[in-house]
PDB file of N, CA and C in Angstrom:
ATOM      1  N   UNK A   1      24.421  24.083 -64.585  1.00  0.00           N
ATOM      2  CA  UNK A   1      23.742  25.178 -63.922  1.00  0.00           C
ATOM      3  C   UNK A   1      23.243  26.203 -64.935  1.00  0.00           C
ATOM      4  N   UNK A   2      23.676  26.294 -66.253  1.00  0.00           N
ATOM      5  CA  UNK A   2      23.265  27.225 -67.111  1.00  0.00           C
ATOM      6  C   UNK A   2      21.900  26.953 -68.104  1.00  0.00           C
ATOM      7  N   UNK A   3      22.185  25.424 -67.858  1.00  0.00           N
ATOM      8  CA  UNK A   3      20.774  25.162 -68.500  1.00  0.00           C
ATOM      9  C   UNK A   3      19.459  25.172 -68.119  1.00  0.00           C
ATOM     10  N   UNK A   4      19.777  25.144 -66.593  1.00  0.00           N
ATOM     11  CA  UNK A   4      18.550  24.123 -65.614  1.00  0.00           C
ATOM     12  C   UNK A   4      18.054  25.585 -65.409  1.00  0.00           C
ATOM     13  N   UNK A   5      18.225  26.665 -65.559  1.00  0.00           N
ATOM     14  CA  UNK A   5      17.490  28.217 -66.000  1.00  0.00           C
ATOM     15  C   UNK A   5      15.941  28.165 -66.576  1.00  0.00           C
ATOM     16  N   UNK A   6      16.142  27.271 -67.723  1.00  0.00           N
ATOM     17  CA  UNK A   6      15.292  27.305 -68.961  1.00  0.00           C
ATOM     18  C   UNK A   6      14.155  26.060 -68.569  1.00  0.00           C
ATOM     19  N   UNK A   7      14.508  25.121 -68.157  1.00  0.00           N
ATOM     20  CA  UNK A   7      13.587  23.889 -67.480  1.00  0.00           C
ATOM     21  C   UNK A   7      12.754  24.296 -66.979  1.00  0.00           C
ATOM     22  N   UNK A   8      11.668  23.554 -66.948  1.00  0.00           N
ATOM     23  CA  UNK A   8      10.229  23.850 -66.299  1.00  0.00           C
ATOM     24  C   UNK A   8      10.447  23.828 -65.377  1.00  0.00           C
ATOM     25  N   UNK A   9       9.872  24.573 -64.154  1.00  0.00           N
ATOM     26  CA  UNK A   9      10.223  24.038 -62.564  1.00  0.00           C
ATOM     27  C   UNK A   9       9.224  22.731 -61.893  1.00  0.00           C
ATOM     28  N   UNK A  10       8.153  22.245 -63.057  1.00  0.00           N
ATOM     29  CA  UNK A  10       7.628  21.230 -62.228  1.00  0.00           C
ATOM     30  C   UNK A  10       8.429  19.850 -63.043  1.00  0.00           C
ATOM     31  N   UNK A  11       9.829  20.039 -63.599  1.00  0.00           N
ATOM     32  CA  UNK A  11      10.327  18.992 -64.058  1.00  0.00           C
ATOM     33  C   UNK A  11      11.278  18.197 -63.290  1.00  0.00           C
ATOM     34  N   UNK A  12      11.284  16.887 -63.733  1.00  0.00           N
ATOM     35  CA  UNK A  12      11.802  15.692 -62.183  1.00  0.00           C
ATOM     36  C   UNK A  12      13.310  15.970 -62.410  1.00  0.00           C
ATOM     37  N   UNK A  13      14.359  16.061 -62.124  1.00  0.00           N
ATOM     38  CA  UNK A  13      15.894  15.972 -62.247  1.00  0.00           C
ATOM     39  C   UNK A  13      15.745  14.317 -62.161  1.00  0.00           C
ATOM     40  N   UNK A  14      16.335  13.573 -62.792  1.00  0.00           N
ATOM     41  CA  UNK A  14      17.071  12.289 -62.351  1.00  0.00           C
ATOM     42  C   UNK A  14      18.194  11.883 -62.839  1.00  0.00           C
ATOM     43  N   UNK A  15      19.498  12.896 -62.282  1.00  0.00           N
ATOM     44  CA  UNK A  15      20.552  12.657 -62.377  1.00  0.00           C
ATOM     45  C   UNK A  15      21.109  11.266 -62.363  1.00  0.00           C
ATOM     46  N   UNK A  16      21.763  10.409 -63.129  1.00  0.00           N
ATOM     47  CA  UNK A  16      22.624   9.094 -63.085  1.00  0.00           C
ATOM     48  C   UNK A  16      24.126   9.288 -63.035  1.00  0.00           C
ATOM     49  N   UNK A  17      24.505   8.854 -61.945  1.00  0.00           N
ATOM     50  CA  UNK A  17      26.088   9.692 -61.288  1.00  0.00           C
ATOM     51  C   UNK A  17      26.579   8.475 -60.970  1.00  0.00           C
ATOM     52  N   UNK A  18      28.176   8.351 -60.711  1.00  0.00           N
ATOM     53  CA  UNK A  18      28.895   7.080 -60.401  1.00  0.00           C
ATOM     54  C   UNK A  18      29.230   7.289 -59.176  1.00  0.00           C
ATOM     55  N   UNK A  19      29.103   8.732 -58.837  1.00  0.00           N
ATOM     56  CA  UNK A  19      29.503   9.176 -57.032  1.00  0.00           C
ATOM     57  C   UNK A  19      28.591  10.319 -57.108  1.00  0.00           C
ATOM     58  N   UNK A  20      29.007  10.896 -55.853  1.00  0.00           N
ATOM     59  CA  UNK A  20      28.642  12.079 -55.280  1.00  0.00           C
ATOM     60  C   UNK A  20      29.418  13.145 -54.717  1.00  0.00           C
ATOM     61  N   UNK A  21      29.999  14.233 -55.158  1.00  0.00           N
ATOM     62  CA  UNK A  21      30.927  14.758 -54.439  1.00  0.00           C
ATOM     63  C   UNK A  21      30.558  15.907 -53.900  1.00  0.00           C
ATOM     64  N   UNK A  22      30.671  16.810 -52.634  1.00  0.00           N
ATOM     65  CA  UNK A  22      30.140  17.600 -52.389  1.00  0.00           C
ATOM     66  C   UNK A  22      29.729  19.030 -53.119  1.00  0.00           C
ATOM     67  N   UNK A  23      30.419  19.081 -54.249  1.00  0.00           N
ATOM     68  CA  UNK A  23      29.910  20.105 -54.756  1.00  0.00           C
ATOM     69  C   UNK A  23      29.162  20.175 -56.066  1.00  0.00           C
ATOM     70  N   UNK A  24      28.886  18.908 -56.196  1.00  0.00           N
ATOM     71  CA  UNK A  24      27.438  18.035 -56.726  1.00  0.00           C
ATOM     72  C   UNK A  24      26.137  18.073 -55.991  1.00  0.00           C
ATOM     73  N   UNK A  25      26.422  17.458 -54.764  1.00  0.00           N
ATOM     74  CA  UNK A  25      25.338  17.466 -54.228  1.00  0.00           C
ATOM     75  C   UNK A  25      24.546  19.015 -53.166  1.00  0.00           C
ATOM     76  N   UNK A  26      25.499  20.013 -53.518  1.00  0.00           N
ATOM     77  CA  UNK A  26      25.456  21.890 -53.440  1.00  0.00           C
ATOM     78  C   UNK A  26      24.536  22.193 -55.120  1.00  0.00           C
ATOM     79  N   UNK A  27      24.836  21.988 -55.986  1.00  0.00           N
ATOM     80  CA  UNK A  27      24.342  22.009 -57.012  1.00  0.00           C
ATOM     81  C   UNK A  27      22.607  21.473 -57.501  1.00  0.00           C
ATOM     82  N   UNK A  28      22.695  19.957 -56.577  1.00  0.00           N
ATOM     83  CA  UNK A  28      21.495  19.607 -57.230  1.00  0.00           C
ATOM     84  C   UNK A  28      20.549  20.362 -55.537  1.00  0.00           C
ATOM     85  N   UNK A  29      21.377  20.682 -54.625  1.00  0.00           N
ATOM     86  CA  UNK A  29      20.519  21.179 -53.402  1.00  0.00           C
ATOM     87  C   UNK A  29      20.076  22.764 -54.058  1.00  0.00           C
ATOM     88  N   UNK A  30      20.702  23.193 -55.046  1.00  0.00           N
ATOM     89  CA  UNK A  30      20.039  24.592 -55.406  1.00  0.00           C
ATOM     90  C   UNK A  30      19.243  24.286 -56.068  1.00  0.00           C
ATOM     91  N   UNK A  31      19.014  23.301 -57.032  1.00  0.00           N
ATOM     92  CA  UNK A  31      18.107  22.679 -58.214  1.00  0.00           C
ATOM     93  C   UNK A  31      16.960  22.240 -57.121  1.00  0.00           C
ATOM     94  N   UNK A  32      17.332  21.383 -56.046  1.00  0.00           N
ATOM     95  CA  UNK A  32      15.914  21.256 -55.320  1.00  0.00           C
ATOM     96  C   UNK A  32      15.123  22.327 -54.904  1.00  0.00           C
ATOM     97  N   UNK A  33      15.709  23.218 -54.215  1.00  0.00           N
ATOM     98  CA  UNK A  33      15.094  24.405 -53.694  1.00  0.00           C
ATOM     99  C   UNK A  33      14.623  25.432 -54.781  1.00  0.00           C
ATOM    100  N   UNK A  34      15.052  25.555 -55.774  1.00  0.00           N
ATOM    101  CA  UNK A  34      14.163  26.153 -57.185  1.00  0.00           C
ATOM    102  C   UNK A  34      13.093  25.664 -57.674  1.00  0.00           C
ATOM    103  N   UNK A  35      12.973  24.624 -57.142  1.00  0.00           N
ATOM    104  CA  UNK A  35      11.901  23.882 -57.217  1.00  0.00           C
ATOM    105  C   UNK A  35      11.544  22.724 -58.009  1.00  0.00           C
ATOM    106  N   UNK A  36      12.562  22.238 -58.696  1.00  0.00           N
ATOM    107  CA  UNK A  36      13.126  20.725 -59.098  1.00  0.00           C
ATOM    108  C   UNK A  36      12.052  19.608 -58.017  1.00  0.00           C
ATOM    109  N   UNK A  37      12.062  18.567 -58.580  1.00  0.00           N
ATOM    110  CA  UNK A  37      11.807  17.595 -57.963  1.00  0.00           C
ATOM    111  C   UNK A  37      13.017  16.478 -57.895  1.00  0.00           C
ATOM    112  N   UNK A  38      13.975  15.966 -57.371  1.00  0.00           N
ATOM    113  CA  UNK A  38      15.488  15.850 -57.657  1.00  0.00           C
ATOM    114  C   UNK A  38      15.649  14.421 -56.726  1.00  0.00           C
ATOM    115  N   UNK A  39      15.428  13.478 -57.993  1.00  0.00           N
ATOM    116  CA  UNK A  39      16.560  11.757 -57.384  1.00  0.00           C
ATOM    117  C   UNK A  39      17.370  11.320 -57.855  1.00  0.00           C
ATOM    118  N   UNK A  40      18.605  10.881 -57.424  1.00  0.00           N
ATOM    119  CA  UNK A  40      20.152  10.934 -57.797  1.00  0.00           C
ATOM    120  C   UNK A  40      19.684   9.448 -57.874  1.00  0.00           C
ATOM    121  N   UNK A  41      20.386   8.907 -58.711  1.00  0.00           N
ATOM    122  CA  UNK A  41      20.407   7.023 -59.239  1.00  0.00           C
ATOM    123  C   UNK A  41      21.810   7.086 -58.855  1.00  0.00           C
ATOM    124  N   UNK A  42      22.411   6.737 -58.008  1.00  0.00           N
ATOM    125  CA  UNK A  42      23.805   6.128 -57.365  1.00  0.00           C
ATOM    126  C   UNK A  42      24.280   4.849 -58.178  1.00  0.00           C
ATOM    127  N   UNK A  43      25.337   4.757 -59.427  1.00  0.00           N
ATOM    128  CA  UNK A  43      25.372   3.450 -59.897  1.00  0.00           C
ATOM    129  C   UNK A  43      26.444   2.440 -59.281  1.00  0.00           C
ATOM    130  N   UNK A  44      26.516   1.771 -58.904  1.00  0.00           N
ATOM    131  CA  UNK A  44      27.337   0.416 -58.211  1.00  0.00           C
ATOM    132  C   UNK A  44      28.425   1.413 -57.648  1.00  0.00           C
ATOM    133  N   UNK A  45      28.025   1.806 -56.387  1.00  0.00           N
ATOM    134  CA  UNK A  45      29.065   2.364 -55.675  1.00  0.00           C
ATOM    135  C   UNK A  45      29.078   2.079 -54.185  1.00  0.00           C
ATOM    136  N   UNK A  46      29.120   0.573 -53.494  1.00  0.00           N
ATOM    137  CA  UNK A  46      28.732   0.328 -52.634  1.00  0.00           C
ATOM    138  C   UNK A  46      29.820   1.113 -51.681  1.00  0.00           C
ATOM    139  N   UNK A  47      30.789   1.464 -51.684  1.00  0.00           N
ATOM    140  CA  UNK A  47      31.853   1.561 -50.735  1.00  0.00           C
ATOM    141  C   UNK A  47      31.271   3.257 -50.240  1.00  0.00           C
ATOM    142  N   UNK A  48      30.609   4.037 -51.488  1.00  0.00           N
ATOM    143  CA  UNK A  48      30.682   5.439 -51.023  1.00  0.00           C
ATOM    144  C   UNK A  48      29.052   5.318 -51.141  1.00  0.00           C
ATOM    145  N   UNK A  49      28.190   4.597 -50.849  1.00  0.00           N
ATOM    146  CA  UNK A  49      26.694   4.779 -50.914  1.00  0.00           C
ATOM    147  C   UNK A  49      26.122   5.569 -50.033  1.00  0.00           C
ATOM    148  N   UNK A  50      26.943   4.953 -48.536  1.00  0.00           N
ATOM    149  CA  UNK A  50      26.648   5.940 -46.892  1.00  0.00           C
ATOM    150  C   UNK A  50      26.609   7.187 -46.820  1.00  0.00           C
ATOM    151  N   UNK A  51      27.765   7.345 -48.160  1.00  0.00           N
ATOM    152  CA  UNK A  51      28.632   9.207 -47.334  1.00  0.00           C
ATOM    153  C   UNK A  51      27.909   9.850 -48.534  1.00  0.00           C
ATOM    154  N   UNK A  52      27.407   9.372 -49.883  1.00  0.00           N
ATOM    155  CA  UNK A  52      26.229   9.852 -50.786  1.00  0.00           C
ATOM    156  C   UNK A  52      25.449  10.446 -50.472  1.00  0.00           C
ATOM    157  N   UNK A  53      24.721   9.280 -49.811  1.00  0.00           N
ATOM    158  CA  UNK A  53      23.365   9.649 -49.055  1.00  0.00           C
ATOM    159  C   UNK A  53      22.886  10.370 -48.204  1.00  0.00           C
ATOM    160  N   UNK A  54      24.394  10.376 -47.076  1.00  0.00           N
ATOM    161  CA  UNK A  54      24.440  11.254 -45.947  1.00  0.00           C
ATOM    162  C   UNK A  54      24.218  12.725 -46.752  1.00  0.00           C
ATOM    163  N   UNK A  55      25.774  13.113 -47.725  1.00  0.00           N
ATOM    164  CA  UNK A  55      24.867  14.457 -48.344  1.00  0.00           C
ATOM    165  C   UNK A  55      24.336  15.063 -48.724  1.00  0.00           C
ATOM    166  N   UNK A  56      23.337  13.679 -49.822  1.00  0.00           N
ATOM    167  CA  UNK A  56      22.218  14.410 -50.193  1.00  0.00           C
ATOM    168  C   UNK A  56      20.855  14.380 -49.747  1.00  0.00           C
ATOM    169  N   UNK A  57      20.985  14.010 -48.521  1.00  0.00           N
ATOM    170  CA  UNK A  57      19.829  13.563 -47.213  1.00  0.00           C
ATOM    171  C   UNK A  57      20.355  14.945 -46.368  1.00  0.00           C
ATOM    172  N   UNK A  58      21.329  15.895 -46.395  1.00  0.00           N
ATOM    173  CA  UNK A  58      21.155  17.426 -45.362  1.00  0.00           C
ATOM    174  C   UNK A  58      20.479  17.847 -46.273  1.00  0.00           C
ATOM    175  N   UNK A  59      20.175  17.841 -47.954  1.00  0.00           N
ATOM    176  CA  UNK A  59      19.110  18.356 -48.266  1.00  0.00           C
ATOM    177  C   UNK A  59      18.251  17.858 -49.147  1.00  0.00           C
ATOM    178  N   UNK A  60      17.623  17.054 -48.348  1.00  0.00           N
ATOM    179  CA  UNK A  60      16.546  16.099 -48.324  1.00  0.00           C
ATOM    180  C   UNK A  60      16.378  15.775 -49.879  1.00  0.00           C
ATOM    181  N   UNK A  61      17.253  15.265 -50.528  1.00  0.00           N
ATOM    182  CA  UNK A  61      17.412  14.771 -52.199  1.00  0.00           C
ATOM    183  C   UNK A  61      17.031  12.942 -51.970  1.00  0.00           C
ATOM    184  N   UNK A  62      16.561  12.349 -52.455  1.00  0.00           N
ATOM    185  CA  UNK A  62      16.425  11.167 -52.281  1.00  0.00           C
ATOM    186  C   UNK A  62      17.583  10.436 -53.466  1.00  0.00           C
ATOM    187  N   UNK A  63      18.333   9.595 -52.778  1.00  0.00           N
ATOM    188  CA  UNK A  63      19.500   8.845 -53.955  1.00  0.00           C
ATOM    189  C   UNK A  63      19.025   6.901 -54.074  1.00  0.00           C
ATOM    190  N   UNK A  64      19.111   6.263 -55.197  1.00  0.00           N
ATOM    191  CA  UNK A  64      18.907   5.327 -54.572  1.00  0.00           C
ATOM    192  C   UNK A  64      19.928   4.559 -55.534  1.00  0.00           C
ATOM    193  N   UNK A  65      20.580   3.318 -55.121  1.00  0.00           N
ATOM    194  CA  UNK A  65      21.502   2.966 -55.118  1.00  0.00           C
ATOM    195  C   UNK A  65      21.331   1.406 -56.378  1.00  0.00           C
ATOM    196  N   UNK A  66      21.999   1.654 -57.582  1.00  0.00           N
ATOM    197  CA  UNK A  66      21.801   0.910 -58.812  1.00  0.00           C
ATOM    198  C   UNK A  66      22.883  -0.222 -58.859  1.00  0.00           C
ATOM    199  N   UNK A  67      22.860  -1.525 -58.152  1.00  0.00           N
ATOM    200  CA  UNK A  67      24.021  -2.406 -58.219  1.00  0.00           C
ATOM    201  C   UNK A  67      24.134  -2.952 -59.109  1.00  0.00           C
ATOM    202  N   UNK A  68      22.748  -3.113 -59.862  1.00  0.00           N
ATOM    203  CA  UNK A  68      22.669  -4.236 -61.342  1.00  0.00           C
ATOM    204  C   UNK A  68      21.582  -3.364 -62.218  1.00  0.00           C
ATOM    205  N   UNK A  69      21.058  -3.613 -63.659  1.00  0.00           N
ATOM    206  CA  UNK A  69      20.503  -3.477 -64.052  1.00  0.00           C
ATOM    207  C   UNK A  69      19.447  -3.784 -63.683  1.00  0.00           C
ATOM    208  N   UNK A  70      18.992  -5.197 -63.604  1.00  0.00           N
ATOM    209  CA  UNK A  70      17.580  -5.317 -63.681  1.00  0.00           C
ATOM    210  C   UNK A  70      17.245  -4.825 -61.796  1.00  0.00           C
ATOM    211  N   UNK A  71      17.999  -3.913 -61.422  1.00  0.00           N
ATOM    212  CA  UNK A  71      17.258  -3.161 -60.125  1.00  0.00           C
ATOM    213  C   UNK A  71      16.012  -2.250 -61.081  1.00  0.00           C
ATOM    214  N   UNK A  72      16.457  -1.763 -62.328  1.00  0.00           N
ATOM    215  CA  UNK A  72      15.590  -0.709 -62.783  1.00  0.00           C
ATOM    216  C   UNK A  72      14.780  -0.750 -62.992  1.00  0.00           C
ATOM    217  N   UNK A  73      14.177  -2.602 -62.965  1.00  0.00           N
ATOM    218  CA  UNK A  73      12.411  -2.701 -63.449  1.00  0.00           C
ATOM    219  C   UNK A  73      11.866  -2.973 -62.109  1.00  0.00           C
ATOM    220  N   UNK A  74      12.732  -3.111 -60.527  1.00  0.00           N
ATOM    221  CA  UNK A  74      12.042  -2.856 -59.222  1.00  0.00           C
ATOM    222  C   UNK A  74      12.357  -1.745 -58.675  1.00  0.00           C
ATOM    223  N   UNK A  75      12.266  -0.718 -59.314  1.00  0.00           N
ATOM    224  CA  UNK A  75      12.056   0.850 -58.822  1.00  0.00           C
ATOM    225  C   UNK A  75      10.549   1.260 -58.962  1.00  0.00           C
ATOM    226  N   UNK A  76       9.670   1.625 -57.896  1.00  0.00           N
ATOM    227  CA  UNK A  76       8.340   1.790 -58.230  1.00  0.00           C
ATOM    228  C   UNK A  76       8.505   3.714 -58.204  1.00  0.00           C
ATOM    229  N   UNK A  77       7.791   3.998 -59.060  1.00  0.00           N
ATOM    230  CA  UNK A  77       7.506   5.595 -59.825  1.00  0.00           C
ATOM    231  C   UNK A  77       7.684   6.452 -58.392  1.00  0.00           C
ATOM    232  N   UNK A  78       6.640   5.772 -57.958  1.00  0.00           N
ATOM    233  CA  UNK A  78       5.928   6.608 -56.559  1.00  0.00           C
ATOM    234  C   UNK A  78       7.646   7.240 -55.783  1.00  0.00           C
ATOM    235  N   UNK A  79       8.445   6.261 -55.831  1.00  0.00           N
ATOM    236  CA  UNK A  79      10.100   6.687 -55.347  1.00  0.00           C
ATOM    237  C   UNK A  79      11.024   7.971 -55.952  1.00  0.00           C
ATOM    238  N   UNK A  80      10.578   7.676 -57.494  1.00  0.00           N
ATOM    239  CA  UNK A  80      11.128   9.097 -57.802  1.00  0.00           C
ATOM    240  C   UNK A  80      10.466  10.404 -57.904  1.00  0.00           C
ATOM    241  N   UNK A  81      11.486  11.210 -57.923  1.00  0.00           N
ATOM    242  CA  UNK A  81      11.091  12.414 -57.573  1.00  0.00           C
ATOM    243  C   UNK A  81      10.494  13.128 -56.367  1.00  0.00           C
ATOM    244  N   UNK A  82      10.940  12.673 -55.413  1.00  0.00           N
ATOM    245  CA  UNK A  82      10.435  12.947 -54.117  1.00  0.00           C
ATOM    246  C   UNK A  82      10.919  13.984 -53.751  1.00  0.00           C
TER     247      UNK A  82
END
């Protein structure tokens, strides 16, 4: 939070996280609303992907969910930073 001060505000966040815990996803919801453009990369966390998403979907953060590597060359641009 002390850095993201100094960042451009038309710069993309793309946090790479192994979870999501709620006071992560309070954090990157202030980073969205400052005006971040903000997508969480969820890495192989199938068991907690639902309850991720659920919180960073109350504020409308888009997460998308990394089971393997080569998911990263079928991510199309247009997805991040939404």
């Amino acid at each position: 939070m002390n850095e993201f001060r100094r960042l451009p505000r038309d710069a993309a966040l793309l946090p790479i996280v192994p979870q999501i815990s709620e006071a992560l996803a309070l954090t990157l919801a202030e980073m969205k609303h400052s005006g971040f453009a903000v997508t969480v990369f969820l890495i192989n966390d199938p068991a907690h992907y639902d309850e991720a998403a659920a919180l960073l979907a109350a504020h409308a953060i888009h997460v998308i969910h990394i089971e393997h590597e080569r998911q990263l060359h079928e991510i199309s641009p247009a997805r991040i930073g939404q």
